[in-house]
C-alpha atoms as a PDB file:
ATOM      1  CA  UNK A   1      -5.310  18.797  26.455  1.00  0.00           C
ATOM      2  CA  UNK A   2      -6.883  18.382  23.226  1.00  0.00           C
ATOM      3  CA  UNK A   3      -9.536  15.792  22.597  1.00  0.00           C
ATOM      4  CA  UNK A   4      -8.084  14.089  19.691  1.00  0.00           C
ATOM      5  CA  UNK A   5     -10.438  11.337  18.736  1.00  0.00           C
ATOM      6  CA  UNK A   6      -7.175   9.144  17.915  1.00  0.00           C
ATOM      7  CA  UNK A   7      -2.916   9.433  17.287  1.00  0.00           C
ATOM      8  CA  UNK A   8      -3.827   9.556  13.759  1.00  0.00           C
ATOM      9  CA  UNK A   9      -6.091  12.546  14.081  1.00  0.00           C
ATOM     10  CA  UNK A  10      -3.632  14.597  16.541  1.00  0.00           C
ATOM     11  CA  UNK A  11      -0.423  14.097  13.949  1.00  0.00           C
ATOM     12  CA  UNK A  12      -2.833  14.498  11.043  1.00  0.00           C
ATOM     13  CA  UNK A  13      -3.723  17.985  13.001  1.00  0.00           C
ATOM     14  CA  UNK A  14      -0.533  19.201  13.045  1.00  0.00           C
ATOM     15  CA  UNK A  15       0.517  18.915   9.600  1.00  0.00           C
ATOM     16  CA  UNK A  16      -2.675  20.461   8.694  1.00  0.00           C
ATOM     17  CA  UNK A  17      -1.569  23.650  10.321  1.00  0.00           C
ATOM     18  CA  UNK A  18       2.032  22.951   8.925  1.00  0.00           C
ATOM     19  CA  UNK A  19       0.705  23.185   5.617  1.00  0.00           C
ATOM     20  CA  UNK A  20      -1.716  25.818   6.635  1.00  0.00           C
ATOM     21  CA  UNK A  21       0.982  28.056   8.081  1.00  0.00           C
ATOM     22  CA  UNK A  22       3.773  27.436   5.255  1.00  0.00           C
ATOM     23  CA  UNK A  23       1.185  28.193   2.220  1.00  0.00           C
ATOM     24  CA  UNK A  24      -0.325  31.540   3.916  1.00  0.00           C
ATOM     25  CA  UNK A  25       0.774  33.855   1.089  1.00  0.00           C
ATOM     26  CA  UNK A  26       0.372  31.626  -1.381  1.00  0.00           C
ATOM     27  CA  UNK A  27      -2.855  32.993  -2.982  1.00  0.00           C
ATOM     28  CA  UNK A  28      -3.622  30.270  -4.579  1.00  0.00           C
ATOM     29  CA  UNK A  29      -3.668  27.660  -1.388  1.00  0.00           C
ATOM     30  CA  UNK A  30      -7.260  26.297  -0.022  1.00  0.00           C
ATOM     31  CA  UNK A  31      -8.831  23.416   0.671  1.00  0.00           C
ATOM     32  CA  UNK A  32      -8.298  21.423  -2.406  1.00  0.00           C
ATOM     33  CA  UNK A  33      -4.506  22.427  -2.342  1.00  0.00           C
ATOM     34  CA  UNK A  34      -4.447  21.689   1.558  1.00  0.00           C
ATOM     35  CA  UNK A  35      -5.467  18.137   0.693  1.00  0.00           C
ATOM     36  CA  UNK A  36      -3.592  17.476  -2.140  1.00  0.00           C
ATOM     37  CA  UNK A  37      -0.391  18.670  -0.228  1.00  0.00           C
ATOM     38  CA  UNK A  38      -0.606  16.363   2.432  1.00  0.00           C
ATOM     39  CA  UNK A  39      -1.656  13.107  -0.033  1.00  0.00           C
ATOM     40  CA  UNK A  40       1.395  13.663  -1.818  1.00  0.00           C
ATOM     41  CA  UNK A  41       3.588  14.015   0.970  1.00  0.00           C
ATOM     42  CA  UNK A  42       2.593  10.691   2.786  1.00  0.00           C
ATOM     43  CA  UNK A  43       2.687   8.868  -0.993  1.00  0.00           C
ATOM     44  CA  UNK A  44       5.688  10.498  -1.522  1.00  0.00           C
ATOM     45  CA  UNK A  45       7.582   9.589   2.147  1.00  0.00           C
ATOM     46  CA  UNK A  46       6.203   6.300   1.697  1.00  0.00           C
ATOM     47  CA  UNK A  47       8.104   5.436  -1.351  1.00  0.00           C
ATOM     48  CA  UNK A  48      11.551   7.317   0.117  1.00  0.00           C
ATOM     49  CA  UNK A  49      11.487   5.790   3.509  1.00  0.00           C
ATOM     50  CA  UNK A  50       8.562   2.571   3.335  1.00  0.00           C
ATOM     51  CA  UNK A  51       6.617   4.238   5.861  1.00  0.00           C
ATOM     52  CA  UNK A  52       3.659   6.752   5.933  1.00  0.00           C
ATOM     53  CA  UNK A  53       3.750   9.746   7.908  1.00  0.00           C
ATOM     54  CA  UNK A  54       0.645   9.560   9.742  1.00  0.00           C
ATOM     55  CA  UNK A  55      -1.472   6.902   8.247  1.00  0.00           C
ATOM     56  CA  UNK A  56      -4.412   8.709   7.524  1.00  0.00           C
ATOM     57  CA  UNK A  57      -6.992   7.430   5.120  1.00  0.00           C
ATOM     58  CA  UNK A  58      -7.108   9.321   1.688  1.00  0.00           C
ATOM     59  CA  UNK A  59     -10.308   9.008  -0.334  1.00  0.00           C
ATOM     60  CA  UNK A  60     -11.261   9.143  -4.155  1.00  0.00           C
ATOM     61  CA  UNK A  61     -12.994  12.409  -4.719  1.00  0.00           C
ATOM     62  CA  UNK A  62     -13.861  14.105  -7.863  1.00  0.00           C
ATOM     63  CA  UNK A  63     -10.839  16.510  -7.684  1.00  0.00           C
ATOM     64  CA  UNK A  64      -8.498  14.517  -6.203  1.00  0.00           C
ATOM     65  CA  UNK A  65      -7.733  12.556  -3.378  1.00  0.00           C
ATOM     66  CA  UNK A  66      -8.927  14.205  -0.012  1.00  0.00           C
ATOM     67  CA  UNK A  67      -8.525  13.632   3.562  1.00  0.00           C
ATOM     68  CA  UNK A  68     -10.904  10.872   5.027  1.00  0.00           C
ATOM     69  CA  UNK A  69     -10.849  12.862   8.100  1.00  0.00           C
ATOM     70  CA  UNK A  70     -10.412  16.386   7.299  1.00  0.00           C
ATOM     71  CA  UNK A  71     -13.880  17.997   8.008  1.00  0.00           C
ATOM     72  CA  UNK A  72     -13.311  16.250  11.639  1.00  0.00           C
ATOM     73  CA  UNK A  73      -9.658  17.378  12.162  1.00  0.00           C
ATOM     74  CA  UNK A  74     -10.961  21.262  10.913  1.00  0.00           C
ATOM     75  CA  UNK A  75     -13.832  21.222  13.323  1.00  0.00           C
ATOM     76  CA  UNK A  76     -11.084  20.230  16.364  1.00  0.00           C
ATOM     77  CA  UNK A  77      -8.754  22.909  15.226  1.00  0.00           C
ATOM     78  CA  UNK A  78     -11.573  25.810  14.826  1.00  0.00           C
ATOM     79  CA  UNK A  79     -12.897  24.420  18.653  1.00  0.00           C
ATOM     80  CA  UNK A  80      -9.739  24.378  20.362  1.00  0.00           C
ATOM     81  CA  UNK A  81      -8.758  28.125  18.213  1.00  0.00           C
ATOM     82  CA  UNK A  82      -5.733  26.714  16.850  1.00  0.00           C
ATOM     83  CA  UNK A  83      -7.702  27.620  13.035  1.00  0.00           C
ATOM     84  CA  UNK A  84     -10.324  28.825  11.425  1.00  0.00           C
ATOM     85  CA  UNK A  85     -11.679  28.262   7.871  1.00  0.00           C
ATOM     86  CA  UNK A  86     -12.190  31.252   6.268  1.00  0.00           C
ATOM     87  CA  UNK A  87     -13.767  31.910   2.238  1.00  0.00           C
ATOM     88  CA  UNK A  88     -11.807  34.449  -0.043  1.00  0.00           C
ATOM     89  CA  UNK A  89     -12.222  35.187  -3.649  1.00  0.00           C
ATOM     90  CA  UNK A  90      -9.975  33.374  -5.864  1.00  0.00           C
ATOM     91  CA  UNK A  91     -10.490  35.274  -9.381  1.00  0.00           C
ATOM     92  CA  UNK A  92     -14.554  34.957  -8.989  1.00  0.00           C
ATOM     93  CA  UNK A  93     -14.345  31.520  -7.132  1.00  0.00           C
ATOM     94  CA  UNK A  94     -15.210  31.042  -3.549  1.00  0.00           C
ATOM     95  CA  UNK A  95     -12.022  29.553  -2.148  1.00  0.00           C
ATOM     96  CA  UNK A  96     -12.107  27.680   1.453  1.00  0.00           C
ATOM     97  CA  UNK A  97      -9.161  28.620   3.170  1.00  0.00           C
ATOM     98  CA  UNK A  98      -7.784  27.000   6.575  1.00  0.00           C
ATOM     99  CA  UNK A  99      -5.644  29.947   8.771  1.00  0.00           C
ATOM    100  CA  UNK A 100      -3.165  28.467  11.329  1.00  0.00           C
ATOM    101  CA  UNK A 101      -3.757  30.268  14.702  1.00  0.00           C
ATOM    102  CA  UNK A 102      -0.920  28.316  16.272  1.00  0.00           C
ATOM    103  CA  UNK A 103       2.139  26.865  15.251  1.00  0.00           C
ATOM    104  CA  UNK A 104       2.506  23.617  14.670  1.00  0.00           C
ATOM    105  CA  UNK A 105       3.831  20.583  17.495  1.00  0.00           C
ATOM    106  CA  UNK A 106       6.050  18.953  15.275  1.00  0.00           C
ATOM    107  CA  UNK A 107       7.928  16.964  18.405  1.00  0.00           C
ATOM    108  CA  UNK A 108       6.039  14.272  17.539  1.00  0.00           C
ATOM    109  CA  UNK A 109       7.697  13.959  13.631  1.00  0.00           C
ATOM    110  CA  UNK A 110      11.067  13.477  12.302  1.00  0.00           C
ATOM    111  CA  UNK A 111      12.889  15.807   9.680  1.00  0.00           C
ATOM    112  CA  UNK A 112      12.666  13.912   7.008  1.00  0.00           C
ATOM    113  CA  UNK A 113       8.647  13.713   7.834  1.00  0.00           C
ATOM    114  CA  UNK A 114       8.680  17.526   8.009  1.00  0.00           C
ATOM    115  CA  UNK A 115      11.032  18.234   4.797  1.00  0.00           C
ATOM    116  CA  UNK A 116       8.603  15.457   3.001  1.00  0.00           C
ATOM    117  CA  UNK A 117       5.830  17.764   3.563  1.00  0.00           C
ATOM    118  CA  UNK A 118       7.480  20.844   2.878  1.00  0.00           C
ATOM    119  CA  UNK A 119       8.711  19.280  -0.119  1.00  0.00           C
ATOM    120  CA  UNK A 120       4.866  18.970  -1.182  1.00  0.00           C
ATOM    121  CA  UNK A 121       4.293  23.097  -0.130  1.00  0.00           C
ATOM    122  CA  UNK A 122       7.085  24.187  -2.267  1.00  0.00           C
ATOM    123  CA  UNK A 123       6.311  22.027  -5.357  1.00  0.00           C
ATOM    124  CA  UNK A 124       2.744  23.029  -5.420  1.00  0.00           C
ATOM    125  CA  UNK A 125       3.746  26.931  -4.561  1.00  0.00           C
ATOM    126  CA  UNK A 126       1.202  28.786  -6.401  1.00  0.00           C
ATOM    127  CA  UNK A 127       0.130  26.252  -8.760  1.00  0.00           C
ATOM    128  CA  UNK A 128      -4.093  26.730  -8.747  1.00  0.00           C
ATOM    129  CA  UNK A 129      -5.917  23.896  -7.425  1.00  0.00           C
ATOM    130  CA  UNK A 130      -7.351  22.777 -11.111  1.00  0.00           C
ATOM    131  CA  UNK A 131      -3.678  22.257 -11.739  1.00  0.00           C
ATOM    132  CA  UNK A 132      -2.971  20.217  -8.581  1.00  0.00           C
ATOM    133  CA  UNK A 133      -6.242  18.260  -9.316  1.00  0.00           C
ATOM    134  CA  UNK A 134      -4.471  17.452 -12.710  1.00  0.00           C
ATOM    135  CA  UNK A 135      -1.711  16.237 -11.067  1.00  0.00           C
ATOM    136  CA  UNK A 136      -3.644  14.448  -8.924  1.00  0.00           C
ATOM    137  CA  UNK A 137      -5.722  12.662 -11.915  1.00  0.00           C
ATOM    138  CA  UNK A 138      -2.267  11.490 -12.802  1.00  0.00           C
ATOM    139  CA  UNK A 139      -1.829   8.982  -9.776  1.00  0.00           C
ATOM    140  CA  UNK A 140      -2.233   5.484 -10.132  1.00  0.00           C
ATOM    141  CA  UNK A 141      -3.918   5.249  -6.610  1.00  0.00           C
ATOM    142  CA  UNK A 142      -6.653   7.827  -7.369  1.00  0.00           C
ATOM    143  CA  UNK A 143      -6.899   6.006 -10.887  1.00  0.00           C
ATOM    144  CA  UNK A 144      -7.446   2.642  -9.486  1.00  0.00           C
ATOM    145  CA  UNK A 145     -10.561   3.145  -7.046  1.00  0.00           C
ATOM    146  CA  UNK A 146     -13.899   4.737  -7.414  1.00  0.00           C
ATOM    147  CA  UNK A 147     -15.529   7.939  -6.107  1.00  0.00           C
ATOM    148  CA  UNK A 148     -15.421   7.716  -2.431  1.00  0.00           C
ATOM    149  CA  UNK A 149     -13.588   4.791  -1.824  1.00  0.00           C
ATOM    150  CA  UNK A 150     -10.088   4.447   0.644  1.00  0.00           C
ATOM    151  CA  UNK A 151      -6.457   5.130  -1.838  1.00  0.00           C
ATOM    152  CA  UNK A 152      -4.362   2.632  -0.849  1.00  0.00           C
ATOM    153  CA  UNK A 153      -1.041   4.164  -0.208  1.00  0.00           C
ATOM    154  CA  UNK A 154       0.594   0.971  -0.866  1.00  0.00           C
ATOM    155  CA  UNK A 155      -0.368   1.538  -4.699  1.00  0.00           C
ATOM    156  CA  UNK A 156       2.489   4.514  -4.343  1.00  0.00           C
ATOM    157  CA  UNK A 157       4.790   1.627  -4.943  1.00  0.00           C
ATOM    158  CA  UNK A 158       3.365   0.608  -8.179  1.00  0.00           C
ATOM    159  CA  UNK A 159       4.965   1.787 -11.066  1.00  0.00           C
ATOM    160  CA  UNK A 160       2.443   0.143 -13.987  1.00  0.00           C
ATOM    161  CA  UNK A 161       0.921   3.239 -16.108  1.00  0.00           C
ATOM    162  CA  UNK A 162      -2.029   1.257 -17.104  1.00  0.00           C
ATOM    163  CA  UNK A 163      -5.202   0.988 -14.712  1.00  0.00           C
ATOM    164  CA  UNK A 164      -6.008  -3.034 -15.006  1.00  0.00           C
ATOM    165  CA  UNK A 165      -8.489  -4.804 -13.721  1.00  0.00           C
ATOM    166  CA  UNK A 166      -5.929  -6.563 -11.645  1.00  0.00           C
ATOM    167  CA  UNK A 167      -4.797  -3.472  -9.901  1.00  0.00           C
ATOM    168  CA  UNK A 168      -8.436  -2.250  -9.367  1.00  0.00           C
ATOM    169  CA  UNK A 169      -8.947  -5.423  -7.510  1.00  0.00           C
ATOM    170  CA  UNK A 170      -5.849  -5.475  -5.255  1.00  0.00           C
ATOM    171  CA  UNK A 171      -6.690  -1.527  -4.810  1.00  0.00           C
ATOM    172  CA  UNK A 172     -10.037  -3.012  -3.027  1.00  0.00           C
ATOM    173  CA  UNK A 173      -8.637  -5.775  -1.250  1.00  0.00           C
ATOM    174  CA  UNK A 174      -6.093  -3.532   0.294  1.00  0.00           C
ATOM    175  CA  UNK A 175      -8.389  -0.994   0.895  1.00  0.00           C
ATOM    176  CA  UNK A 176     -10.602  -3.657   2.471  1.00  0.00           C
ATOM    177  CA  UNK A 177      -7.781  -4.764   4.735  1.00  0.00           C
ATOM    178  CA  UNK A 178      -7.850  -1.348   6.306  1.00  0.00           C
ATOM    179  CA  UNK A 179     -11.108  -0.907   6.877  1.00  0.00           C
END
């Protein structure tokens, strides 16, 4: 039995290597893709059904939101050999690139968690991952928080253009609340 060091971390696994084994041709999927892929498909089940998927923490990085936990969750994978990283060349750029050794345990998610997801795969289908950083850059909760600090997914529910003041202050508070 795997070692997971909580729920989160075990779910979070397994739609790592959902993404991971749905984007394998896609020459354009690493790690910034691989995160990017997963934000969006908890911010965008979260506005469809109210709930997150898994519940992970997303962070404020300088291309894009990112996986609090990812690093940890890759290191499980690559110990128990359900992945390994690898590094390709992407057109002269080192790309990191997670391999899925396993198929995913998706008992523990419902279809519309799974088509969210896949939803997120197929829209980002060989779109580089400049462009999904772009799209990224667009979203109110990476807008509202600085460098390194928790997304809230509740902003997903916002619909105000405009980073204020006022939302950067809520975006703390609830950010705060989870910590």
């Amino acid at each position: 039995m795997t070692s997971w060091e909580t729920h989160e971390d075990s779910k979070t696994a397994e739609l790592v290597l959902l993404v991971a084994k749905h984007t394998e041709d896609d020459p354009a999927a690493g790690s910034t893709k691989l995160n990017k892929t997963l934000y969006f498909a908890e911010v965008s089940h979260l506005r469809r059904t109210g709930q997150p998927i898994t519940g992970s923490e997303y962070q404020k990085q300088p291309h894009g939101p990112t996986l609090r936990r990812m690093p940890a969750v890759v290191r499980q994978l690559e110990s128990e050999g359900a992945a390994k990283e690898v590094e390709e060349d992407y057109f002269g750029y080192a790309q990191k690139k997670l391999v899925a050794l396993r198929e995913p345990d998706l008992s523990g998610f419902s279809a519309i968690e799974v088509e969210s997801v896949m939803d997120m795969v197929r829209q980002f289908w060989g779109k580089s991952a400049k462009e999904v950083s772009d799209i990224s850059h667009a979203d109110l909760g990476w807008r509202a928080v600085n460098i390194g600090e928790t997304i809230p997914l509740e902003l997903a529910f916002v619909s105000q253009p405009e980073v204020t003041e006022a939302i950067r202050e809520r975006a703390r508070q609830l950010a705060s609340d989870h910590a």
